[in-house]
Every structure is written in C-alpha cells, then in structure tokens.
PDB file of N, CA and C in Angstrom:
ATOM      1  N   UNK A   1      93.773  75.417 -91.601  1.00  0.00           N
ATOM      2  CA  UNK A   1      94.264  76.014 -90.393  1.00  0.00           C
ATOM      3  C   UNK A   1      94.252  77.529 -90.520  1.00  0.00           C
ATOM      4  N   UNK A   2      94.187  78.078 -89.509  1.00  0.00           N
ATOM      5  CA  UNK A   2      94.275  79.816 -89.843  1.00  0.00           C
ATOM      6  C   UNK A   2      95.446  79.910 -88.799  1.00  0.00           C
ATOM      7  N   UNK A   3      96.307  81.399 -88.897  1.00  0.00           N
ATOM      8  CA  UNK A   3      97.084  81.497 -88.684  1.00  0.00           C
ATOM      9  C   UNK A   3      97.394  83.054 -87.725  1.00  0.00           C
ATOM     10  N   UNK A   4      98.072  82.958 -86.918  1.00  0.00           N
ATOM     11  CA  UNK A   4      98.059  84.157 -85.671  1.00  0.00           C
ATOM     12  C   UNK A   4      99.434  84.870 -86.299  1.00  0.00           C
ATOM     13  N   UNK A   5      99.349  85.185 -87.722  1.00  0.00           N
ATOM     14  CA  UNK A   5     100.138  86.295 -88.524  1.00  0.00           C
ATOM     15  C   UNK A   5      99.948  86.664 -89.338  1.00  0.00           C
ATOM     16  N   UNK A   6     100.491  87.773 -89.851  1.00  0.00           N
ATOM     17  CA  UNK A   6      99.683  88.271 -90.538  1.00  0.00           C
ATOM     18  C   UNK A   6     100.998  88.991 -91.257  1.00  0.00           C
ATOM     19  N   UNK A   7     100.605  89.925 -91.831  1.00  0.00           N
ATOM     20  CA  UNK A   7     101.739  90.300 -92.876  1.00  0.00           C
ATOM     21  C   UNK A   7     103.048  91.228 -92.332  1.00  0.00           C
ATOM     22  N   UNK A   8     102.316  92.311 -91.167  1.00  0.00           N
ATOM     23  CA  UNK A   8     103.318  92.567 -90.691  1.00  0.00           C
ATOM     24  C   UNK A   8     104.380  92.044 -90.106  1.00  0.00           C
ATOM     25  N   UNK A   9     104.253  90.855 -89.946  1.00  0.00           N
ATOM     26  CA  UNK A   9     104.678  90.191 -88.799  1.00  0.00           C
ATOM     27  C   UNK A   9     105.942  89.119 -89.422  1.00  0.00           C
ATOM     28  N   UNK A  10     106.033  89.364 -90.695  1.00  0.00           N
ATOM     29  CA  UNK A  10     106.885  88.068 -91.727  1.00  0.00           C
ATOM     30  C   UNK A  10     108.066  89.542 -91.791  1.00  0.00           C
ATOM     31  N   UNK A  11     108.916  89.374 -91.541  1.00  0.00           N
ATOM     32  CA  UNK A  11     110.661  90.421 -91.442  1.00  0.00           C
ATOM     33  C   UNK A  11     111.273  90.043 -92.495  1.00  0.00           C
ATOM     34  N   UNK A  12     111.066  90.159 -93.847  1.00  0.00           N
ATOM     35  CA  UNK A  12     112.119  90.682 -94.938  1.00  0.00           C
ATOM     36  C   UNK A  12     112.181  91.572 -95.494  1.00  0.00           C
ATOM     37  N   UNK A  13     112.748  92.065 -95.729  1.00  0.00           N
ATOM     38  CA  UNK A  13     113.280  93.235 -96.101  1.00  0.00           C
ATOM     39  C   UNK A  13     112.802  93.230 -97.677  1.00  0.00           C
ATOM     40  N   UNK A  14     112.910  91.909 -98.690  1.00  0.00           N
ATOM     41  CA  UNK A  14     112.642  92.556 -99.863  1.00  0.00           C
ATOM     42  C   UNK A  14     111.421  92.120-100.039  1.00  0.00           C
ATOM     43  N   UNK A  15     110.508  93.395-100.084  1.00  0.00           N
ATOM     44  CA  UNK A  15     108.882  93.309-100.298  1.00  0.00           C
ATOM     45  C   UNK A  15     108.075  92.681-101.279  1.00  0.00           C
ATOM     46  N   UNK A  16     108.911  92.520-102.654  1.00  0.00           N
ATOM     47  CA  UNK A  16     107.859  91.191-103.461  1.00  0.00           C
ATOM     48  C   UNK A  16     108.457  90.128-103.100  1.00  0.00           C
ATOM     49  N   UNK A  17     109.302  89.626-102.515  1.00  0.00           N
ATOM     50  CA  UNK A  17     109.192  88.104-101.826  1.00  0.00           C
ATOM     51  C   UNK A  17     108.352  87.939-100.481  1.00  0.00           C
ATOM     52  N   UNK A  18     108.123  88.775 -99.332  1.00  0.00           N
ATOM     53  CA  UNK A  18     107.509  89.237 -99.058  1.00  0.00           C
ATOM     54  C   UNK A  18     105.914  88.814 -99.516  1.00  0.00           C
ATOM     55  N   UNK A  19     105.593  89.563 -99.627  1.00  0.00           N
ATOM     56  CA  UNK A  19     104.192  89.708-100.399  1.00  0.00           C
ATOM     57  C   UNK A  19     103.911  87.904-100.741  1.00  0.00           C
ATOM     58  N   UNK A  20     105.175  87.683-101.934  1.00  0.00           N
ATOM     59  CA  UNK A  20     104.855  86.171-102.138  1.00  0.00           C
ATOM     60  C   UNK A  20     104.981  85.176-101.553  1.00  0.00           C
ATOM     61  N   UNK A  21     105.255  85.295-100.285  1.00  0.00           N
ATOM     62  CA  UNK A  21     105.424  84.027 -99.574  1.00  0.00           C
ATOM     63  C   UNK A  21     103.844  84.006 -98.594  1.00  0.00           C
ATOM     64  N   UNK A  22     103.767  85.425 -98.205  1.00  0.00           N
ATOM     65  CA  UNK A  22     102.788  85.366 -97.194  1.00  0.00           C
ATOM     66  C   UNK A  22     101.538  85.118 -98.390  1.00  0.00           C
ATOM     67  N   UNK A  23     101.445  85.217 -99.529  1.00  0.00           N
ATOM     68  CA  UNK A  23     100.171  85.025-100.646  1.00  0.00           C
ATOM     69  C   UNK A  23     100.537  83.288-100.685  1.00  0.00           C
ATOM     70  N   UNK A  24     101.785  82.575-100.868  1.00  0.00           N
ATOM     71  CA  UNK A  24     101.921  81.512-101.020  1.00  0.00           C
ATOM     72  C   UNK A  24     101.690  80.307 -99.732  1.00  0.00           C
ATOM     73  N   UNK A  25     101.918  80.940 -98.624  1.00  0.00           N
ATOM     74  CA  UNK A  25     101.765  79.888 -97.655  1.00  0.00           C
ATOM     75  C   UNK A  25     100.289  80.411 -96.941  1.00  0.00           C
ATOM     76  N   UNK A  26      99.968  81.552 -96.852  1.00  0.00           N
ATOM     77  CA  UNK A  26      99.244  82.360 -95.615  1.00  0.00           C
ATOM     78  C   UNK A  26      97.840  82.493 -96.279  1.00  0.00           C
ATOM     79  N   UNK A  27      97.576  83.713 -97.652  1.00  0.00           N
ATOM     80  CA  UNK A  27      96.428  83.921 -97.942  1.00  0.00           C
ATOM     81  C   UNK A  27      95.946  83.244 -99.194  1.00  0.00           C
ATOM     82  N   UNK A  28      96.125  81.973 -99.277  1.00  0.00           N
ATOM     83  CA  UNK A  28      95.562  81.732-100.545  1.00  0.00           C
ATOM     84  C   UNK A  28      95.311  80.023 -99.837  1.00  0.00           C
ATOM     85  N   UNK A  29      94.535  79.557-100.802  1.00  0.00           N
ATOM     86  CA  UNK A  29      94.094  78.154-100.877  1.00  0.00           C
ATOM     87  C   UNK A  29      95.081  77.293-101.259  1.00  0.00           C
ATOM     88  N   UNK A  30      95.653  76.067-100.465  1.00  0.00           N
ATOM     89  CA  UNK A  30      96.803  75.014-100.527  1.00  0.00           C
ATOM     90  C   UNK A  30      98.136  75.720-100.094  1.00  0.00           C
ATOM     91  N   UNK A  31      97.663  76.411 -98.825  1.00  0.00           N
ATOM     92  CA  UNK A  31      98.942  77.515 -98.142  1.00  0.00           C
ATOM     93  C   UNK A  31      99.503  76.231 -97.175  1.00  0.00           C
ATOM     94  N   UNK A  32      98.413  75.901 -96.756  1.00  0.00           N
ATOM     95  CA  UNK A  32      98.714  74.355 -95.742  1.00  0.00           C
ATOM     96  C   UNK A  32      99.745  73.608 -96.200  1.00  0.00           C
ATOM     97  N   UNK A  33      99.152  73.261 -97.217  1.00  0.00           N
ATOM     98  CA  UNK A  33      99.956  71.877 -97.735  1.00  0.00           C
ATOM     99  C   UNK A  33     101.603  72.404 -98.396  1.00  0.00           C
ATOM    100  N   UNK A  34     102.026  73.771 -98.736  1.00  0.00           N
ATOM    101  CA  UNK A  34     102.500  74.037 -99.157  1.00  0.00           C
ATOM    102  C   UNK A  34     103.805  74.330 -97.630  1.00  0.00           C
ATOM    103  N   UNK A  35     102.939  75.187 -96.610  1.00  0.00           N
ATOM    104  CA  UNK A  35     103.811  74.929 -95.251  1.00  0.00           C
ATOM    105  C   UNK A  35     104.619  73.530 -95.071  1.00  0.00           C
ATOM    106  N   UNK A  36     103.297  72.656 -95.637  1.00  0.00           N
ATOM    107  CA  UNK A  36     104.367  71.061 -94.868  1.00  0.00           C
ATOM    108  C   UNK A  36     105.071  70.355 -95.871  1.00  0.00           C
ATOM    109  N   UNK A  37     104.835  70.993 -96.910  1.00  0.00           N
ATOM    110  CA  UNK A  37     105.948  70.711 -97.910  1.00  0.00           C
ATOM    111  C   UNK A  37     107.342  71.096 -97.242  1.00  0.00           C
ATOM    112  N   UNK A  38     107.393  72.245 -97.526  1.00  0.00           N
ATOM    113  CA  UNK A  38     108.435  73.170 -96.778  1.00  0.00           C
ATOM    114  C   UNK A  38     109.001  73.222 -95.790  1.00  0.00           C
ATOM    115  N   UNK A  39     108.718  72.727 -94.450  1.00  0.00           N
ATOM    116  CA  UNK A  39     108.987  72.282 -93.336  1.00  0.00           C
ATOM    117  C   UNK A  39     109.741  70.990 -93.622  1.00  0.00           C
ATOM    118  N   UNK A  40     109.213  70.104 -94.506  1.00  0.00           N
ATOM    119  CA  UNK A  40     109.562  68.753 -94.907  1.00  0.00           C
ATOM    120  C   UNK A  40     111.016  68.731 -95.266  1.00  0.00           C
ATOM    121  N   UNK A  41     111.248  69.783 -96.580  1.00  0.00           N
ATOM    122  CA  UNK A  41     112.368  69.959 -97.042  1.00  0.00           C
ATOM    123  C   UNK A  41     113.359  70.893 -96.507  1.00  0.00           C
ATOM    124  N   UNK A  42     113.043  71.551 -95.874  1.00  0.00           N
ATOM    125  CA  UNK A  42     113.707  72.250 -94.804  1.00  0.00           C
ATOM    126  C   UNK A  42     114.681  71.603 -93.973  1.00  0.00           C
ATOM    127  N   UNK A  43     114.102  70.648 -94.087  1.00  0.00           N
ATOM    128  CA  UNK A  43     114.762  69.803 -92.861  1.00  0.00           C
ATOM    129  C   UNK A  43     116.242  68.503 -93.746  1.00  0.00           C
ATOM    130  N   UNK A  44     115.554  68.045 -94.731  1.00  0.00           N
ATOM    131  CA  UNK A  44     116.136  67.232 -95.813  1.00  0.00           C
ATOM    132  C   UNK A  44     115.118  67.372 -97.215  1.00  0.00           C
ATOM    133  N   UNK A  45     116.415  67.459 -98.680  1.00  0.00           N
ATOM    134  CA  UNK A  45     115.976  67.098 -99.680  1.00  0.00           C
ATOM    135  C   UNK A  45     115.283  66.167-100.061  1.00  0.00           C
ATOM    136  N   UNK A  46     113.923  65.941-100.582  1.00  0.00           N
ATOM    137  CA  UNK A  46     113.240  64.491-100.582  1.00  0.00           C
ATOM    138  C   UNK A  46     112.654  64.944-102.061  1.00  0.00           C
ATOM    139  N   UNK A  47     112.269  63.536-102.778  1.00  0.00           N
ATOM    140  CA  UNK A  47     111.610  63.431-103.851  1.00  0.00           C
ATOM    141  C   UNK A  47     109.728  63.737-103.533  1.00  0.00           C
ATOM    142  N   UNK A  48     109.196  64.008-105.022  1.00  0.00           N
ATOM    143  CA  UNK A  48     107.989  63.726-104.960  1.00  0.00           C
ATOM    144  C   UNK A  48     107.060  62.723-103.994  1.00  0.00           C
ATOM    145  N   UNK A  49     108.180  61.545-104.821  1.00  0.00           N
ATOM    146  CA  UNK A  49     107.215  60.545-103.816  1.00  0.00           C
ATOM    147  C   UNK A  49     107.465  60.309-102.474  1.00  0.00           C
ATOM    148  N   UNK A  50     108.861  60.550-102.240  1.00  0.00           N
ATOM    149  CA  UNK A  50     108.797  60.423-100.796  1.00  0.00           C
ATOM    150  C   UNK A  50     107.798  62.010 -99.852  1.00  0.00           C
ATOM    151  N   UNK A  51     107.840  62.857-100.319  1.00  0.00           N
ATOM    152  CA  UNK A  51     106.695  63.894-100.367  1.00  0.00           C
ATOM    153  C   UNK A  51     105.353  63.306 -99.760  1.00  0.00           C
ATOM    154  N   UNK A  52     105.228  62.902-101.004  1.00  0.00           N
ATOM    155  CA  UNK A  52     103.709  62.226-101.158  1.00  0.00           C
ATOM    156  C   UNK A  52     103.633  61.144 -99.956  1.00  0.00           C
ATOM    157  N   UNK A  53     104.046  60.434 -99.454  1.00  0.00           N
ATOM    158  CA  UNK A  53     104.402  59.067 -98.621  1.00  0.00           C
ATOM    159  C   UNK A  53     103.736  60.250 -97.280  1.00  0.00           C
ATOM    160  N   UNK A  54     104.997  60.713 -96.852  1.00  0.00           N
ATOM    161  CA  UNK A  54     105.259  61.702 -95.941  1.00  0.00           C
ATOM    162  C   UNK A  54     103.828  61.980 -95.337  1.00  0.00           C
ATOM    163  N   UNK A  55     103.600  63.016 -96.265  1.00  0.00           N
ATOM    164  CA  UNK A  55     102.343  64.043 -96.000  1.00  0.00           C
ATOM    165  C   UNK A  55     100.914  63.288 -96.114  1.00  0.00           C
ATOM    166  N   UNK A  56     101.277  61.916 -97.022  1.00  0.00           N
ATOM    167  CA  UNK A  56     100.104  61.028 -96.832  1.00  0.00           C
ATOM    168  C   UNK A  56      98.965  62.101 -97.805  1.00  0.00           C
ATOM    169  N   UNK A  57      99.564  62.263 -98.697  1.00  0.00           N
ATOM    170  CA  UNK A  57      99.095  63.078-100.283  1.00  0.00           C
ATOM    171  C   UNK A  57      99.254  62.664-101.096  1.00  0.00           C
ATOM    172  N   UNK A  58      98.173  63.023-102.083  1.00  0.00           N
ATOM    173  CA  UNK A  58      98.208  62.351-103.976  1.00  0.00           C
ATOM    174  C   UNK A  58      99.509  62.616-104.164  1.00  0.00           C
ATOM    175  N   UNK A  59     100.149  62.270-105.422  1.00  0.00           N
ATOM    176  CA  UNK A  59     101.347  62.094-105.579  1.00  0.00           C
ATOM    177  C   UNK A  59     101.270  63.358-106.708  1.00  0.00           C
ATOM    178  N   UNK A  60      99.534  63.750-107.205  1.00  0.00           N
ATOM    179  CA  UNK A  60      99.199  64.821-108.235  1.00  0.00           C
ATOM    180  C   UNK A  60      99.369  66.168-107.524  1.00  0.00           C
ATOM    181  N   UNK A  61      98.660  65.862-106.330  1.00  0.00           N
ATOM    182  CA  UNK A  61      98.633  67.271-105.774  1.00  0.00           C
ATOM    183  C   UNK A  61      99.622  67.657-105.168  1.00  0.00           C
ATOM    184  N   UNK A  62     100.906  66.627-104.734  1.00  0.00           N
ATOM    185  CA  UNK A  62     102.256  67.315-104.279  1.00  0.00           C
ATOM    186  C   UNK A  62     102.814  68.144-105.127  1.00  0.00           C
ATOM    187  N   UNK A  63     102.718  67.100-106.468  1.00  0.00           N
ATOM    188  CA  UNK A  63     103.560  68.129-107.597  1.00  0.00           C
ATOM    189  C   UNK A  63     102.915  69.284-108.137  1.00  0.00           C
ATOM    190  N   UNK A  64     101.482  69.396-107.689  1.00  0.00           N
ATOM    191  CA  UNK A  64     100.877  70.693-108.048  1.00  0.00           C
ATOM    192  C   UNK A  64     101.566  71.757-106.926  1.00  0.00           C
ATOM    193  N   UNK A  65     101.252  71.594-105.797  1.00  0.00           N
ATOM    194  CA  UNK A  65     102.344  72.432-105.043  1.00  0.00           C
ATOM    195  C   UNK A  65     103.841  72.868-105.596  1.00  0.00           C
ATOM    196  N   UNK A  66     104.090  71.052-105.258  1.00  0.00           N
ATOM    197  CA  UNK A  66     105.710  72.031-105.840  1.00  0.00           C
ATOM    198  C   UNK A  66     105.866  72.554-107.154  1.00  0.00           C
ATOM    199  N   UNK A  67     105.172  72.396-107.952  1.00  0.00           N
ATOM    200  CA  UNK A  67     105.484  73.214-109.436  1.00  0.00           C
ATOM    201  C   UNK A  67     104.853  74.959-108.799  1.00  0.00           C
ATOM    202  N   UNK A  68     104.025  75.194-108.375  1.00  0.00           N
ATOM    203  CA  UNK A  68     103.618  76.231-107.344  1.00  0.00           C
ATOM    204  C   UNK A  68     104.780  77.227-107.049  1.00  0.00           C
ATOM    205  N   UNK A  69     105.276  76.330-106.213  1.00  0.00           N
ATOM    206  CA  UNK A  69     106.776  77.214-105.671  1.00  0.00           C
ATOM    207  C   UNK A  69     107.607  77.070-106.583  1.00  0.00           C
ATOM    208  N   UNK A  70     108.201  76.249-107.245  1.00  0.00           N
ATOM    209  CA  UNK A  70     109.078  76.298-108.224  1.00  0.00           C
ATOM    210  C   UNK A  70     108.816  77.280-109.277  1.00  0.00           C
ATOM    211  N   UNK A  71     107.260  77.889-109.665  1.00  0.00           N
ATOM    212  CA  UNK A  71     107.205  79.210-110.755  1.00  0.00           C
ATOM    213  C   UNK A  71     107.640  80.180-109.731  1.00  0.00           C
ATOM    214  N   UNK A  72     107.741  80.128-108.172  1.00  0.00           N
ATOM    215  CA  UNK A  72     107.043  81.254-107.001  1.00  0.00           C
ATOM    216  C   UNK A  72     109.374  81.181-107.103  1.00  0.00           C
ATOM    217  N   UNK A  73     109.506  80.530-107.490  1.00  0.00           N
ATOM    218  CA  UNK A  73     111.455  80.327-107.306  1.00  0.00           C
ATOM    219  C   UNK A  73     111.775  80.130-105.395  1.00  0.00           C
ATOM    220  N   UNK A  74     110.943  79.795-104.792  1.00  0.00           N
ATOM    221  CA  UNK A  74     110.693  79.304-103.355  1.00  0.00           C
ATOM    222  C   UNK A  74     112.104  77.741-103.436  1.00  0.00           C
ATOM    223  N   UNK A  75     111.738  77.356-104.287  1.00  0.00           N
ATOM    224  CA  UNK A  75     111.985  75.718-104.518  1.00  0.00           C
ATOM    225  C   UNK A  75     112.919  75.744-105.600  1.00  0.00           C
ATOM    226  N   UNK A  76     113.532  74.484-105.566  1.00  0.00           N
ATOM    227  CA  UNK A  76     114.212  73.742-106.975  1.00  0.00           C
ATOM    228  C   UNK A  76     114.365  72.936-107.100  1.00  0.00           C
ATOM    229  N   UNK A  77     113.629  71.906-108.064  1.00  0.00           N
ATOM    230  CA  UNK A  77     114.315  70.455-107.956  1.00  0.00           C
ATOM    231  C   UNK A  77     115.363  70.139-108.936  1.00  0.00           C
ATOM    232  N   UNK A  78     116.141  69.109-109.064  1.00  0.00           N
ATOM    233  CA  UNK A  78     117.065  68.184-109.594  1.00  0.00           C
ATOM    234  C   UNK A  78     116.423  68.037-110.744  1.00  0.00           C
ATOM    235  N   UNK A  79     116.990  67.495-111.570  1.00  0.00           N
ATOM    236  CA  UNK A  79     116.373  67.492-113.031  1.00  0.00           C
ATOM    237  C   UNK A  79     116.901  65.911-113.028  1.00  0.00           C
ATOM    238  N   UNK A  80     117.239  65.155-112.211  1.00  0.00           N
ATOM    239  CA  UNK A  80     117.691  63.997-112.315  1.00  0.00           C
ATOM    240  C   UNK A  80     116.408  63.369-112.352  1.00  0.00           C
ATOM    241  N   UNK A  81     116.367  61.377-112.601  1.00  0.00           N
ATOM    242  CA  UNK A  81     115.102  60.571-112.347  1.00  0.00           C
ATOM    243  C   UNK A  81     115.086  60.681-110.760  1.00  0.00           C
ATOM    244  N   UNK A  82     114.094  60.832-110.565  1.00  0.00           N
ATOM    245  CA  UNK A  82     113.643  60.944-108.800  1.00  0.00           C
ATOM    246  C   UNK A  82     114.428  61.916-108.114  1.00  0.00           C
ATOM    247  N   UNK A  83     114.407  63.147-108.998  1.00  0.00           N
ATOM    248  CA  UNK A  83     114.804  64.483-108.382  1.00  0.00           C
ATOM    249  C   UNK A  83     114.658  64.572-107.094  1.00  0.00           C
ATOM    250  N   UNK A  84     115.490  65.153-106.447  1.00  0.00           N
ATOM    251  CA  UNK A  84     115.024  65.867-105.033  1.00  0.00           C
ATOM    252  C   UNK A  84     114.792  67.247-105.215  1.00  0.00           C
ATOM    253  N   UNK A  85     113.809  67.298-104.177  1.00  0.00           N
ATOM    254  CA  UNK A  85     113.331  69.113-103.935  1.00  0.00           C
ATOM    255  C   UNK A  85     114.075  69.815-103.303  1.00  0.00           C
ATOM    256  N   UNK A  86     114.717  70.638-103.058  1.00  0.00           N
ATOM    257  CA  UNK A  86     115.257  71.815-102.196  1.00  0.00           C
ATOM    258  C   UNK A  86     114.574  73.054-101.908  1.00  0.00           C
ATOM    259  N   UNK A  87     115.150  73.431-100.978  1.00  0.00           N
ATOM    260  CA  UNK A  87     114.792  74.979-100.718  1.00  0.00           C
ATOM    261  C   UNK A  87     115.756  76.145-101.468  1.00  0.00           C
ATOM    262  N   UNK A  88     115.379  77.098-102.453  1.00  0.00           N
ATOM    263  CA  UNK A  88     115.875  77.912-102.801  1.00  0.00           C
ATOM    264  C   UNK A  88     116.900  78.321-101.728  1.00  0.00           C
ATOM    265  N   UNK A  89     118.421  78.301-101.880  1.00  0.00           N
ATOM    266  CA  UNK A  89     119.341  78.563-100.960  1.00  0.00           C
ATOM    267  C   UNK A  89     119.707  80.010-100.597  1.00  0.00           C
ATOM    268  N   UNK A  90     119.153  81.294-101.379  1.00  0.00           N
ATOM    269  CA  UNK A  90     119.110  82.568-100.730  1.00  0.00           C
ATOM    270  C   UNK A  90     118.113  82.727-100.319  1.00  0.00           C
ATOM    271  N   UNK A  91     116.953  81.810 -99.857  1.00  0.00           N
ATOM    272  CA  UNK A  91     115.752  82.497 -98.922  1.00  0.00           C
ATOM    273  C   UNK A  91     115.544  81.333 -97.759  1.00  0.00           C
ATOM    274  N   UNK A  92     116.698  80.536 -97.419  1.00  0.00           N
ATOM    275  CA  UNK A  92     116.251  79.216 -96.874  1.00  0.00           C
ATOM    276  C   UNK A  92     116.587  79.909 -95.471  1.00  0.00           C
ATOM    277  N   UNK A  93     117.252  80.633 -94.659  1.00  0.00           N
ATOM    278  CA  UNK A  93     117.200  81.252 -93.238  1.00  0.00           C
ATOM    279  C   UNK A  93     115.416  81.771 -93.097  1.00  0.00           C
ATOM    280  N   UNK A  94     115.609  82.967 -94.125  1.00  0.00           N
ATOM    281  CA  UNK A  94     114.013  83.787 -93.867  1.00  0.00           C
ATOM    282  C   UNK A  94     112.985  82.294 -93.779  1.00  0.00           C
ATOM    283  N   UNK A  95     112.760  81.424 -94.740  1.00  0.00           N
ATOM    284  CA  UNK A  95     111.898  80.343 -94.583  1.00  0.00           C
ATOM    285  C   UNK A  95     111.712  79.468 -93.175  1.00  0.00           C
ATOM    286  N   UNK A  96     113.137  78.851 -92.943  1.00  0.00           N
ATOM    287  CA  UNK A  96     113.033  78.878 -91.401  1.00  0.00           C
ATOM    288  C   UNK A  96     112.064  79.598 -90.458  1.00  0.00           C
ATOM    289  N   UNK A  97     112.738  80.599 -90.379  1.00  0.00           N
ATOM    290  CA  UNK A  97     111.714  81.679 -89.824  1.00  0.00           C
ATOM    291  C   UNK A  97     110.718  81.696 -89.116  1.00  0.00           C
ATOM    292  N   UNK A  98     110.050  82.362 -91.058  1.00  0.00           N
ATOM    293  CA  UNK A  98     108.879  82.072 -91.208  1.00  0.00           C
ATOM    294  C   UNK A  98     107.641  80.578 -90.813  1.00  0.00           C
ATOM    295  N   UNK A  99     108.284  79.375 -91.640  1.00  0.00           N
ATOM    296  CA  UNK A  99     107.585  78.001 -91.018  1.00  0.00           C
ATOM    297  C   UNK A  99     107.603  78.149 -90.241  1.00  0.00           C
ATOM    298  N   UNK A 100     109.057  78.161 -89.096  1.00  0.00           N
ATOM    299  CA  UNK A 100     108.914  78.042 -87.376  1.00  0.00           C
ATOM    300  C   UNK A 100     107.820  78.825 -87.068  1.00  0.00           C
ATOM    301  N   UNK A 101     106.877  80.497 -87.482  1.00  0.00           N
ATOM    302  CA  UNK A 101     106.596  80.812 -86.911  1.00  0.00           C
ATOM    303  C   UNK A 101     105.181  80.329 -86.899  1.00  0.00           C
ATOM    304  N   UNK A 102     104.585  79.830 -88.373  1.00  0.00           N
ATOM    305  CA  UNK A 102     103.483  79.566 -88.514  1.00  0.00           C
ATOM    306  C   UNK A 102     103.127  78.183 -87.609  1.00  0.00           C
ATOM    307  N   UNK A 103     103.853  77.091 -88.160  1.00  0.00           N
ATOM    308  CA  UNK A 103     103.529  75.911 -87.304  1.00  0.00           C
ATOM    309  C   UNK A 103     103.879  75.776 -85.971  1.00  0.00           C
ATOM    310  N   UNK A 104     104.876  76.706 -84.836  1.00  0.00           N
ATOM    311  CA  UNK A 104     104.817  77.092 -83.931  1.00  0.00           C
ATOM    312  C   UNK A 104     103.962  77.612 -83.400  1.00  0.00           C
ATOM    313  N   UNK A 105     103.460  78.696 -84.323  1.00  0.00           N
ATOM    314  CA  UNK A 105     102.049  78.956 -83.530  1.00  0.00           C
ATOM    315  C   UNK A 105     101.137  78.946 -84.490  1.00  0.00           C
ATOM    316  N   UNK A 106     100.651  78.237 -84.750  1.00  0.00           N
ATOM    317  CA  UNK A 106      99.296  78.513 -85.813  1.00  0.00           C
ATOM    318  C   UNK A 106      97.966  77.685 -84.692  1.00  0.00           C
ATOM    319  N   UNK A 107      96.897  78.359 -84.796  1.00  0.00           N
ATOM    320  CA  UNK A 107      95.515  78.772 -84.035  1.00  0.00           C
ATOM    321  C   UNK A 107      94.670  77.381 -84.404  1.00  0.00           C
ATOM    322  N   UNK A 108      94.538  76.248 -84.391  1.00  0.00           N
ATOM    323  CA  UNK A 108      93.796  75.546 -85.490  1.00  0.00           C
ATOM    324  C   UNK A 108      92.332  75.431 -85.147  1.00  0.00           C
TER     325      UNK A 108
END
C-alpha cells in the first residue's frame, strides 16, 4: 500500500521516535504488516498466534515483525507461555494517531 503521509505530517515532538516509527511503519519493507499488527493490538492484547489467525499470516513472519518493534521498544510482550503483545504504554495515544491516520487514509 502507499501512503498519503509523509513525515511531516506524523506530530511528535520527540524526533528519534519520530523518525522510527515513520522508518518502521511508512518507509521500509513489512511497514504493512507491521500497521496491522498494531491496529490489532491497539485495540486488545493478543498472542502470536492469535496474530497470526487474525491477519491470516505465517506464524514466522508475525514474530519477525513483532521482534521488529519490540528491538524498535514500539511493543512488549509478556514473558508468560502464550504471551500477549501490547503497545508500549508511553507512545500508545501518538500510535493511535498515527494508525488512524494511515489506514484512514492510505491511497491503495
């Protein structure tokens, strides 16, 4: 999908998160899949596999994402068996946001 934003257009204030979100969802390869991750959990904590179910994705390439955001500190999961994912809880408003704005309007 390509997307009708661009960098100016993402409002936080602190510029290497910034930078890394719009490199993590926007200009790089598996920005997609990484949006509907995020949207996913945004909404409720879910495991890998329910992830994987969801998005109707390898169960390899979810966790390649989320290990993705989890180095990017976007994410965190549970360290329990069948962890759930979360959204990092000091950037989960800006994320809002942001998703709303991409999958609200994104150009396909």
């Amino acid at each position: 999908m390509r997307y009708r934003i661009n960098f100016r257009d993402i409002e936080i204030k602190d510029a290497e998160l910034k930078r890394s979100l719009f490199w993590l969802l926007i200009a790089s390869r598996g920005g997609d899949t990484r949006i509907k991750i995020l949207s996913l959990i945004l909404n409720e904590p879910l495991n890998k596999n329910e992830l994987s179910k969801s998005l109707g994705l390898n169960y390899r390439t979810v966790t390649h994402h989320l290990n993705v955001l989890i180095r990017n500190n976007i994410i965190r999961e549970d360290q329990k068996y069948g962890g759930l994912v979360y959204v990092n809880e000091v950037m989960e408003e800006e994320l809002k946001e942001i998703i709303g704005k991409l999958i609200g309007g994104n150009n396909q």
